[in-house]
C-alpha atoms as a PDB file:
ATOM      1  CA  UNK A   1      23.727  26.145 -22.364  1.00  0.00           C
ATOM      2  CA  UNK A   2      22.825  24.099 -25.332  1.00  0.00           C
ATOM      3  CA  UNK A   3      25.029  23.795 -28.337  1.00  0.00           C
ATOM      4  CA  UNK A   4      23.562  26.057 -30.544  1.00  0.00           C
ATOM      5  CA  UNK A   5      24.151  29.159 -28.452  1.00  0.00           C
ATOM      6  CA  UNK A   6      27.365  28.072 -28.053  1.00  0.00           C
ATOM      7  CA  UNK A   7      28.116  27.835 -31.771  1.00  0.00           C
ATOM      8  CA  UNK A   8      26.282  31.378 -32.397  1.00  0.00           C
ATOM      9  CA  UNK A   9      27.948  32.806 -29.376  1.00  0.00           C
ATOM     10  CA  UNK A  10      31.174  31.254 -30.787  1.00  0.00           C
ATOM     11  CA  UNK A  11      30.731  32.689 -34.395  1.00  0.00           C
ATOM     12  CA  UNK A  12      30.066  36.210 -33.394  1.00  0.00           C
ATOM     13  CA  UNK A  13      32.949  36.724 -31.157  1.00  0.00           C
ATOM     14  CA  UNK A  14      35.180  35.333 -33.803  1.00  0.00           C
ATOM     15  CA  UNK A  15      33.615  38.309 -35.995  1.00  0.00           C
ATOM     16  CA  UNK A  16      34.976  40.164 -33.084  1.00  0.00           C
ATOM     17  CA  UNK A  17      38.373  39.068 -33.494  1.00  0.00           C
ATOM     18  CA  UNK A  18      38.581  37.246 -30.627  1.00  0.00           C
ATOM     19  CA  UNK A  19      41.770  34.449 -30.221  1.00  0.00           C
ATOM     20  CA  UNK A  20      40.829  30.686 -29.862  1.00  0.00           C
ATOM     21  CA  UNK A  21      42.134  30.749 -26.369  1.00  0.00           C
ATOM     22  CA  UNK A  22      40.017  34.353 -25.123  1.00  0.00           C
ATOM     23  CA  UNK A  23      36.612  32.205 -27.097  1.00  0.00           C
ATOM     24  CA  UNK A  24      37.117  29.431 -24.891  1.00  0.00           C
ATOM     25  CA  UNK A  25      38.172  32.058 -21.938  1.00  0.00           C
ATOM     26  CA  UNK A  26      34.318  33.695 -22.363  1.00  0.00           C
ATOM     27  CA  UNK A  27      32.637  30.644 -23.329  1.00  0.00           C
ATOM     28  CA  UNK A  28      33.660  29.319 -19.867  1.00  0.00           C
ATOM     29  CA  UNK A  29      31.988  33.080 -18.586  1.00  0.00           C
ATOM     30  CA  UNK A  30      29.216  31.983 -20.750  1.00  0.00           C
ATOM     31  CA  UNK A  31      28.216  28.880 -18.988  1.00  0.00           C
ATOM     32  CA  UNK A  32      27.974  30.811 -15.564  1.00  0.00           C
ATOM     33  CA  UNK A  33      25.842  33.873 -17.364  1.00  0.00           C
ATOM     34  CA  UNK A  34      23.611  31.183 -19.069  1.00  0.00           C
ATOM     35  CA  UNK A  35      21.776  30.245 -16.060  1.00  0.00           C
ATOM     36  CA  UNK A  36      21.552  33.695 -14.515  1.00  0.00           C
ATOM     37  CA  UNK A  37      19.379  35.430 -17.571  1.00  0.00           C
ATOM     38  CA  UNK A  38      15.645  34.634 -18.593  1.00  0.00           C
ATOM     39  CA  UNK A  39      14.666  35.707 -22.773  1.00  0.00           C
ATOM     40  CA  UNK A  40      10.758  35.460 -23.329  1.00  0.00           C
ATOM     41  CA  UNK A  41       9.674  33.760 -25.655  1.00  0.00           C
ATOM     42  CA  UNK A  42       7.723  36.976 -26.702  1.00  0.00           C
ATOM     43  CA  UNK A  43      10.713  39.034 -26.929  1.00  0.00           C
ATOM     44  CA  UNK A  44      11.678  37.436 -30.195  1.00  0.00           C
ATOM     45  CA  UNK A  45       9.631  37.162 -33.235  1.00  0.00           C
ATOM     46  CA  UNK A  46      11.141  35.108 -35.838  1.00  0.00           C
ATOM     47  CA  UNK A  47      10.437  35.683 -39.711  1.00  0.00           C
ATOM     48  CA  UNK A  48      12.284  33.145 -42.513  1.00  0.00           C
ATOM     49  CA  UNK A  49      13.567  35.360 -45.732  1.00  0.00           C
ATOM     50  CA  UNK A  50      14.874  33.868 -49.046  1.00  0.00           C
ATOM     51  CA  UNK A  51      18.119  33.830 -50.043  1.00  0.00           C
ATOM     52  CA  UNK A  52      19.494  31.970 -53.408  1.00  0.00           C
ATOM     53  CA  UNK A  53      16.132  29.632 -52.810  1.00  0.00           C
ATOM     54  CA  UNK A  54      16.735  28.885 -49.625  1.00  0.00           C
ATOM     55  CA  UNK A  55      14.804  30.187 -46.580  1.00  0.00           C
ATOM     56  CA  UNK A  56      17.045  31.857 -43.358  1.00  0.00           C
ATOM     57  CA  UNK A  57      15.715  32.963 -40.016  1.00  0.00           C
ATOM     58  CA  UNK A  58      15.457  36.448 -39.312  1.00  0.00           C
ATOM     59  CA  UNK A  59      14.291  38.005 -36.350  1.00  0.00           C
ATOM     60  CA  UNK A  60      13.466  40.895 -33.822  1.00  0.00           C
ATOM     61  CA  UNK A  61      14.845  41.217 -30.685  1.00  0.00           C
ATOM     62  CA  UNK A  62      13.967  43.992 -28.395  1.00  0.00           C
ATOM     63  CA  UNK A  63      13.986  46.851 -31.226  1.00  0.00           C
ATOM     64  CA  UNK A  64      16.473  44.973 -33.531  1.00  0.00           C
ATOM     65  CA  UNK A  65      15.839  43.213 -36.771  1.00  0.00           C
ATOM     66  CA  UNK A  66      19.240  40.660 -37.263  1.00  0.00           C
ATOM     67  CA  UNK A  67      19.413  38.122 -40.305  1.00  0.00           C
ATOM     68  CA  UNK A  68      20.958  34.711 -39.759  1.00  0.00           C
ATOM     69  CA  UNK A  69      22.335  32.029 -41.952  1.00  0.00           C
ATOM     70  CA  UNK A  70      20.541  29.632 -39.659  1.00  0.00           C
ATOM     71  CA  UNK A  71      17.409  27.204 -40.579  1.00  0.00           C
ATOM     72  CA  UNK A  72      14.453  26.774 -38.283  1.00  0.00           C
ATOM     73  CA  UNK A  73      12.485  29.435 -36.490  1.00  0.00           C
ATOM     74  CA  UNK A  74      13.566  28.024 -33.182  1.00  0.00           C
ATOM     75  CA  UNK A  75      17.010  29.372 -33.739  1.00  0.00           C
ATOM     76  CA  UNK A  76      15.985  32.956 -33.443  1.00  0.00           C
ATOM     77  CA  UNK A  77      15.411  32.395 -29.648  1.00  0.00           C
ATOM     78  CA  UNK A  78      18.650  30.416 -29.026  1.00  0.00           C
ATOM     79  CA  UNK A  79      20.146  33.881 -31.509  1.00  0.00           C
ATOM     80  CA  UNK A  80      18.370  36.214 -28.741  1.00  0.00           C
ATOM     81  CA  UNK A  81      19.968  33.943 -25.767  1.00  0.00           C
ATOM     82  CA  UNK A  82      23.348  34.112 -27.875  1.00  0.00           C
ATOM     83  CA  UNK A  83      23.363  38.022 -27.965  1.00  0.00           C
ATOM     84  CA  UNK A  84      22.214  38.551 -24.226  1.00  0.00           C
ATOM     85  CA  UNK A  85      24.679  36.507 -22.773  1.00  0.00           C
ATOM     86  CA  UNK A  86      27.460  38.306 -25.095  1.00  0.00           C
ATOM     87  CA  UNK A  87      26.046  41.728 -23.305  1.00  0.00           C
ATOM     88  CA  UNK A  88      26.814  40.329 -19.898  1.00  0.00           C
ATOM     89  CA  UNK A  89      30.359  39.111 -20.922  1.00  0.00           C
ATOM     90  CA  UNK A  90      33.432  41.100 -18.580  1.00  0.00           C
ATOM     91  CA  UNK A  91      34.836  41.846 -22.285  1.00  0.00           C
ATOM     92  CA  UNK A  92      31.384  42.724 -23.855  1.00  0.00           C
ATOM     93  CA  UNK A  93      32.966  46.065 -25.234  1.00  0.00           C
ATOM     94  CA  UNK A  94      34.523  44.237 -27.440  1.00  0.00           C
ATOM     95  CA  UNK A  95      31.649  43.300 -29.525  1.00  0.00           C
ATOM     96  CA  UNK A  96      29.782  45.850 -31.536  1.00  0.00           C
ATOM     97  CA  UNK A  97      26.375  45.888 -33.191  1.00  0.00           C
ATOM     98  CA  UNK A  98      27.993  45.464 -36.646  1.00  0.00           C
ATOM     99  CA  UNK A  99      29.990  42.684 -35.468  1.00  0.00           C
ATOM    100  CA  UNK A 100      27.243  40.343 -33.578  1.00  0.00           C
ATOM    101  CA  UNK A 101      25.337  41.003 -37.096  1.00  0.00           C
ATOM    102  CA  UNK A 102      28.286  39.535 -38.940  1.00  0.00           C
ATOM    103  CA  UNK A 103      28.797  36.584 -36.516  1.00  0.00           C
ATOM    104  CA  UNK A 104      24.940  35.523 -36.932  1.00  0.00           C
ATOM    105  CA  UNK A 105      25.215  35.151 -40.500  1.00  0.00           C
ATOM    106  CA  UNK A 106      28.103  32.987 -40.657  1.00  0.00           C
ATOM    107  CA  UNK A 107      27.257  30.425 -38.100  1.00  0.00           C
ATOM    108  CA  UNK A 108      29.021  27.145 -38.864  1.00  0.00           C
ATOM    109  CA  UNK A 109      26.168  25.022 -39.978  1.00  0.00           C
ATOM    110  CA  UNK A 110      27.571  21.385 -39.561  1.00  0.00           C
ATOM    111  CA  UNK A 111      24.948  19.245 -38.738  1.00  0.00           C
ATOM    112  CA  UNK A 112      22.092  21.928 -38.258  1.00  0.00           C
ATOM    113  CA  UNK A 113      19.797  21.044 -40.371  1.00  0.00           C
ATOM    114  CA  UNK A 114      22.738  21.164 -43.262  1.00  0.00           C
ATOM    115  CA  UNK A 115      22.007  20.606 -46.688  1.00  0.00           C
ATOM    116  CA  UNK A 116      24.345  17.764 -47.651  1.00  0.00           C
ATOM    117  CA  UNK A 117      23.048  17.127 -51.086  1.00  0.00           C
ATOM    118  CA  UNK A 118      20.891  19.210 -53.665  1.00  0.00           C
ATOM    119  CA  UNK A 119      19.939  16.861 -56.099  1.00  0.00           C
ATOM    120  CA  UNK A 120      18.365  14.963 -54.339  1.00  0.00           C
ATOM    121  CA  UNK A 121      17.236  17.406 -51.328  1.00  0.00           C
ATOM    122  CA  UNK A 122      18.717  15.566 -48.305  1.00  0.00           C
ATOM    123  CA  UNK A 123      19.479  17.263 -45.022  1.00  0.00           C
ATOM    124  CA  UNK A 124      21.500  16.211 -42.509  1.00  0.00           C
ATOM    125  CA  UNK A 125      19.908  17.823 -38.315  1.00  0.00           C
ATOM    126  CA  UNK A 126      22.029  16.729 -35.326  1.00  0.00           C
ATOM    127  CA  UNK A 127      19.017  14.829 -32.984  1.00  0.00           C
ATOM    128  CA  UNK A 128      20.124  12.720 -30.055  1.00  0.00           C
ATOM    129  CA  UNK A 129      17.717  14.156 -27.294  1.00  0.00           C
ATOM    130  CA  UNK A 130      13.940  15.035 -27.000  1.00  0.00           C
ATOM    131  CA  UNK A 131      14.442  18.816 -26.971  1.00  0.00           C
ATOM    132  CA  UNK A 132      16.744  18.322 -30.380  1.00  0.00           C
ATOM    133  CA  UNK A 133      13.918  16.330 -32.168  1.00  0.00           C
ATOM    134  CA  UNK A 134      11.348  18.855 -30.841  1.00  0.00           C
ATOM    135  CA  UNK A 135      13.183  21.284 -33.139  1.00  0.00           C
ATOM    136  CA  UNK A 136      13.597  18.938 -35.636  1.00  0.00           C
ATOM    137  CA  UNK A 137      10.151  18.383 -36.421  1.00  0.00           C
ATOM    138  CA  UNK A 138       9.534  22.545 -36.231  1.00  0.00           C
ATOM    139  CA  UNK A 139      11.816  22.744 -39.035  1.00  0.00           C
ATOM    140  CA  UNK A 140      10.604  19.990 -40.957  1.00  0.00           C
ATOM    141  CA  UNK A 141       7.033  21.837 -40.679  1.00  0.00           C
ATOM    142  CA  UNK A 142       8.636  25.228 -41.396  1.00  0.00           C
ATOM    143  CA  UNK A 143      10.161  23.852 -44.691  1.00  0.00           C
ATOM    144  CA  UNK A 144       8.255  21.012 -45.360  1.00  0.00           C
ATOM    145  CA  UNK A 145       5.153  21.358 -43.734  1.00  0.00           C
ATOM    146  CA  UNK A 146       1.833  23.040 -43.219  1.00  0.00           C
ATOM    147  CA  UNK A 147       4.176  26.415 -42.036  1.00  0.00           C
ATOM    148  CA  UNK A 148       5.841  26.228 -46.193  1.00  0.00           C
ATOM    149  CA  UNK A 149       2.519  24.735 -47.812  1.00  0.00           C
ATOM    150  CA  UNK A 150       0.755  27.819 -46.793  1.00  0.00           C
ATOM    151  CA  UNK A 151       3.501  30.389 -47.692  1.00  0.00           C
ATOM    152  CA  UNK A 152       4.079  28.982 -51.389  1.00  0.00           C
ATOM    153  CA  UNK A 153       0.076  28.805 -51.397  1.00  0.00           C
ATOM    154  CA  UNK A 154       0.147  32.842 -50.795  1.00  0.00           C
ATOM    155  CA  UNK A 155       2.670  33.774 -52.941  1.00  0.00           C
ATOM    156  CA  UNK A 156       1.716  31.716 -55.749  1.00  0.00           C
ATOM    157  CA  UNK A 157      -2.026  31.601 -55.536  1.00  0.00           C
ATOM    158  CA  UNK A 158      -1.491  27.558 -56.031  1.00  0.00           C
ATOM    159  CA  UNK A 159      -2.160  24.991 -54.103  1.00  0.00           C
ATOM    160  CA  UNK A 160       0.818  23.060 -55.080  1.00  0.00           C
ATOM    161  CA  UNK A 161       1.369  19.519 -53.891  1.00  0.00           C
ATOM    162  CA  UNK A 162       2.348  18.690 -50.152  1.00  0.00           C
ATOM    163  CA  UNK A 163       6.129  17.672 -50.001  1.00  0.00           C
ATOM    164  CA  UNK A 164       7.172  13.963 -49.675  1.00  0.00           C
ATOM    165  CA  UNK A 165       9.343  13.275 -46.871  1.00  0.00           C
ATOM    166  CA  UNK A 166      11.286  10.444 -45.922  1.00  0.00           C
ATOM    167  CA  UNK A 167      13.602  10.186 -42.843  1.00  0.00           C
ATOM    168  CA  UNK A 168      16.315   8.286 -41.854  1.00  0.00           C
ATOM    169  CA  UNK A 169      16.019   7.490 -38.362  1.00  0.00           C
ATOM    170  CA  UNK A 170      19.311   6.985 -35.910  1.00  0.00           C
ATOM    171  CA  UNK A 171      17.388   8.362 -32.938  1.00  0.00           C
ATOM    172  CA  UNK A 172      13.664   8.118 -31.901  1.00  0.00           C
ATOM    173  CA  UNK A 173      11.533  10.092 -29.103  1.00  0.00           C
ATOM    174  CA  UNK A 174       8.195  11.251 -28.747  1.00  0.00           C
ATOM    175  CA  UNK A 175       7.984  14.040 -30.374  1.00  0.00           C
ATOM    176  CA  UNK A 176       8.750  12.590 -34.073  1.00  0.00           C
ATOM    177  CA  UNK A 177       5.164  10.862 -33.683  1.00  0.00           C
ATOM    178  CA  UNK A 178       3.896  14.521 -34.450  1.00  0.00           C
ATOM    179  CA  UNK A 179       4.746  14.023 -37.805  1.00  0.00           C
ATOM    180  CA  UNK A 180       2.185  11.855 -39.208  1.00  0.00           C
ATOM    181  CA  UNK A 181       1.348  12.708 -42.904  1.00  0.00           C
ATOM    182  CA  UNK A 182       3.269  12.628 -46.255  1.00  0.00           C
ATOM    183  CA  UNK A 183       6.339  10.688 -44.909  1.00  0.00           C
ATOM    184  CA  UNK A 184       8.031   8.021 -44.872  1.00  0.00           C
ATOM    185  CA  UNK A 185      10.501   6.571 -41.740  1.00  0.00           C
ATOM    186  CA  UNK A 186      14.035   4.319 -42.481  1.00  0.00           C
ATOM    187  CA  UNK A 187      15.527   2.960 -38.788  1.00  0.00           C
ATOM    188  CA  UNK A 188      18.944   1.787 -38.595  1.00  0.00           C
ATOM    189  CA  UNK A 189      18.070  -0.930 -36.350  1.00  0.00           C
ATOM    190  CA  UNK A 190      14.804  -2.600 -35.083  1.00  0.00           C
ATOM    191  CA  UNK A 191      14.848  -1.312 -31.120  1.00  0.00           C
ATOM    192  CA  UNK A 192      14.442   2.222 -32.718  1.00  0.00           C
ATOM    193  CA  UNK A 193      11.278   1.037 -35.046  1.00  0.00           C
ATOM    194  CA  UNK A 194       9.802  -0.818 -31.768  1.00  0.00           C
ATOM    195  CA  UNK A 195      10.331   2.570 -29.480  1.00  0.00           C
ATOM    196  CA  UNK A 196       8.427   4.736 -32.525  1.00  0.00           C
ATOM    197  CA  UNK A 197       5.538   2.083 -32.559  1.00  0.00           C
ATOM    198  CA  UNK A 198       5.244   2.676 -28.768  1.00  0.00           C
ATOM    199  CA  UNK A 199       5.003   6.585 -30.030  1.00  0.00           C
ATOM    200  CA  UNK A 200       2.680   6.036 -32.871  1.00  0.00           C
ATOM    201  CA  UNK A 201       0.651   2.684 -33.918  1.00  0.00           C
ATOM    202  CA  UNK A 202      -1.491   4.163 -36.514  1.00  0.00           C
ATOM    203  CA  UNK A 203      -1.277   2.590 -40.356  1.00  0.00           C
ATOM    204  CA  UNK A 204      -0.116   6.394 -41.689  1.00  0.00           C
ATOM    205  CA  UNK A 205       3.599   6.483 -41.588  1.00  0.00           C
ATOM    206  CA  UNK A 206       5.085   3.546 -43.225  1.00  0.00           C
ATOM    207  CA  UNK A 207       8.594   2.349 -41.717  1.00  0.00           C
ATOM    208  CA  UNK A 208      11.187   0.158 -42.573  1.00  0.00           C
ATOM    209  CA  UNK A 209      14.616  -0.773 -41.365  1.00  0.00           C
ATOM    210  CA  UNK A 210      18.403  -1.131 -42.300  1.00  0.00           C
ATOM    211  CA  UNK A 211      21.554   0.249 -41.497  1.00  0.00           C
ATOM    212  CA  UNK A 212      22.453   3.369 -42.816  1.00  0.00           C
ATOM    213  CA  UNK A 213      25.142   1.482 -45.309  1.00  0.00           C
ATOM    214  CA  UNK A 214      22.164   0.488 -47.053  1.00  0.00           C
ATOM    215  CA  UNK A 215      19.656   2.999 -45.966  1.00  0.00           C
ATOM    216  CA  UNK A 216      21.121   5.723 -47.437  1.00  0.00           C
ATOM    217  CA  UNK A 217      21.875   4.098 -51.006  1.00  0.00           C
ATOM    218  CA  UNK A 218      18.332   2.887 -51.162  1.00  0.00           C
ATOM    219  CA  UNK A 219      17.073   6.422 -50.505  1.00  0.00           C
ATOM    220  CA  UNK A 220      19.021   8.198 -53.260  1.00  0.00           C
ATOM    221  CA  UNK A 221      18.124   5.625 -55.868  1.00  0.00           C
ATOM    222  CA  UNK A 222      13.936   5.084 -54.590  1.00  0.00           C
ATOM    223  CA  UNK A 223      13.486   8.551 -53.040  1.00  0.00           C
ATOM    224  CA  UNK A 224      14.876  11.415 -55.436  1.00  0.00           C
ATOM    225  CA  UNK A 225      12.094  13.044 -55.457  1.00  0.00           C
ATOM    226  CA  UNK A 226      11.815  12.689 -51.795  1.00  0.00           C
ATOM    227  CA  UNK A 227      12.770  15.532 -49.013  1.00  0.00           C
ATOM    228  CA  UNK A 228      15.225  13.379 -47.568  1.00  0.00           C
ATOM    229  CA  UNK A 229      16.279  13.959 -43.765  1.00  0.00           C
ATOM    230  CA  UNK A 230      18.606  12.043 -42.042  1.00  0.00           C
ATOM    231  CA  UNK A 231      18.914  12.561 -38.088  1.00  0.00           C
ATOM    232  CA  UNK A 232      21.033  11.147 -35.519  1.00  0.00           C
ATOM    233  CA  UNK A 233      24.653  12.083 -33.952  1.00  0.00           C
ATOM    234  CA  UNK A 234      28.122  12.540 -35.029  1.00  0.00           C
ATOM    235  CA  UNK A 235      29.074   9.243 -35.722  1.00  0.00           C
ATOM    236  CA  UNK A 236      25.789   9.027 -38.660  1.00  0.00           C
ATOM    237  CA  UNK A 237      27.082  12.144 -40.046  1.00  0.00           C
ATOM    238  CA  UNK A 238      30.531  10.730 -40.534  1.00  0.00           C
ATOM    239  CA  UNK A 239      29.185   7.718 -42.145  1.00  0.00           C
ATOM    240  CA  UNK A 240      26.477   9.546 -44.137  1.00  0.00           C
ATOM    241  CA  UNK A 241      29.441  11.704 -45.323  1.00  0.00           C
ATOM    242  CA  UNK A 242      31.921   8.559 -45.881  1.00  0.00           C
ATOM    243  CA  UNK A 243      29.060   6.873 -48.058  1.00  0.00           C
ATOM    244  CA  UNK A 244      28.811  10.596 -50.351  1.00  0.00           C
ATOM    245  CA  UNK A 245      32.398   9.939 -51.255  1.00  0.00           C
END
């Protein structure tokens, strides 16, 4: 059971009520359900809706339309896996409709794809294995990608420029080769630059390196008007967030 059903699972049975110690009793249930059910994929169709500027997940799941506070189309699924498991929980008559709707929107968001900055845009995505980058890069093409381009395109009639993106890089695998147009790649150390060029040789993405202590300085003051993303584990977001103060 990945993390982010545990979080979601997590937030909607403390909409529940549930104590600290009965969230860790059924998250414990949880991880012996988790292998036992199968979601499809076409089970869940996934929608993003605006809210104060900023575009959520939403989703259908076998009848039900749920709203999340959650970024990244992927998440609807992991939402779906969330809710099935809760159905096969021993206490599962604990949780009402009203309350699994509660718990989805108020997912704690540290480190999922968390806006840690507004002016400039930078987001902070938790990324330390393949799968992890895999939905990185969906969300960076929902929000800043073809997926976005084409939305503002049809609701504005415009063809307004593609976004700029820059990343700060704490973690490389394959799958962040995808992304091969309109950005720009910072690595905190040379190994990490040397794995992507094993990825991806062509002259498109430009990269450089230095550790975040300087990374992230040089971003704010030659990227502002940049979509910033930084990616990597715990220990970057603490020093991303020590280097904010």
């Amino acid at each position: 059971m990945n993390n982010n059903v545990r979080n979601i699972i997590t937030s909607i049975l403390r909409a529940a009520g549930f104590t600290a110690v009965e969230i860790a009793r059924a998250l414990r249930e949880a991880e012996t359900i988790y292998p036992k059910i199968w979601v499809k994929q076409r089970e869940v169709d996934a929608w993003l809706v605006s809210n104060d500027g900023v575009a959520y997940v939403a989703f259908n799941f076998r009848g039900s339309n749920y709203e999340t506070n959650l970024r990244g189309r992927f998440q609807a699924y992991n939402c779906a896996v969330a809710i099935e498991i809760i159905s096969r929980l021993s206490n599962a008559a604990r949780v009402s409709s009203v309350q699994i709707e509660n718990g989805l929107v108020n997912v704690p968001l540290k480190g999922l794809f968390e806006t840690i900055s507004k002016k400039p845009s930078v987001i902070f995505d938790t990324v330390t294995t393949p799968a992890q980058m895999k939905d990185f890069v969906s969300c960076v093409d929902d929000y800043y990608g073809r997926a976005m381009q084409k939305s503002l395109e049809s609701e504005t009639n415009l063809h307004p420029r593609p976004f700029r993106r820059l990343v700060i890089c704490d973690y490389v695998s394959a799958e962040l080769a995808s992304i091969k147009q309109n950005i720009t790649i910072i690595f905190t150390c040379e190994e990490l630059e040397k794995q992507y060029r094993g990825y991806y040789s062509g002259a498109a993405v430009k990269t450089m390196v230095m550790p975040i202590e300087k990374a992230y300085p040089y971003a704010l003051e030659h990227f502002s008007d940049y979509k910033i993303l930084v990616i990597g584990g715990e220990g970057l977001y603490k020093k991303v967030r020590a280097l904010q103060r």
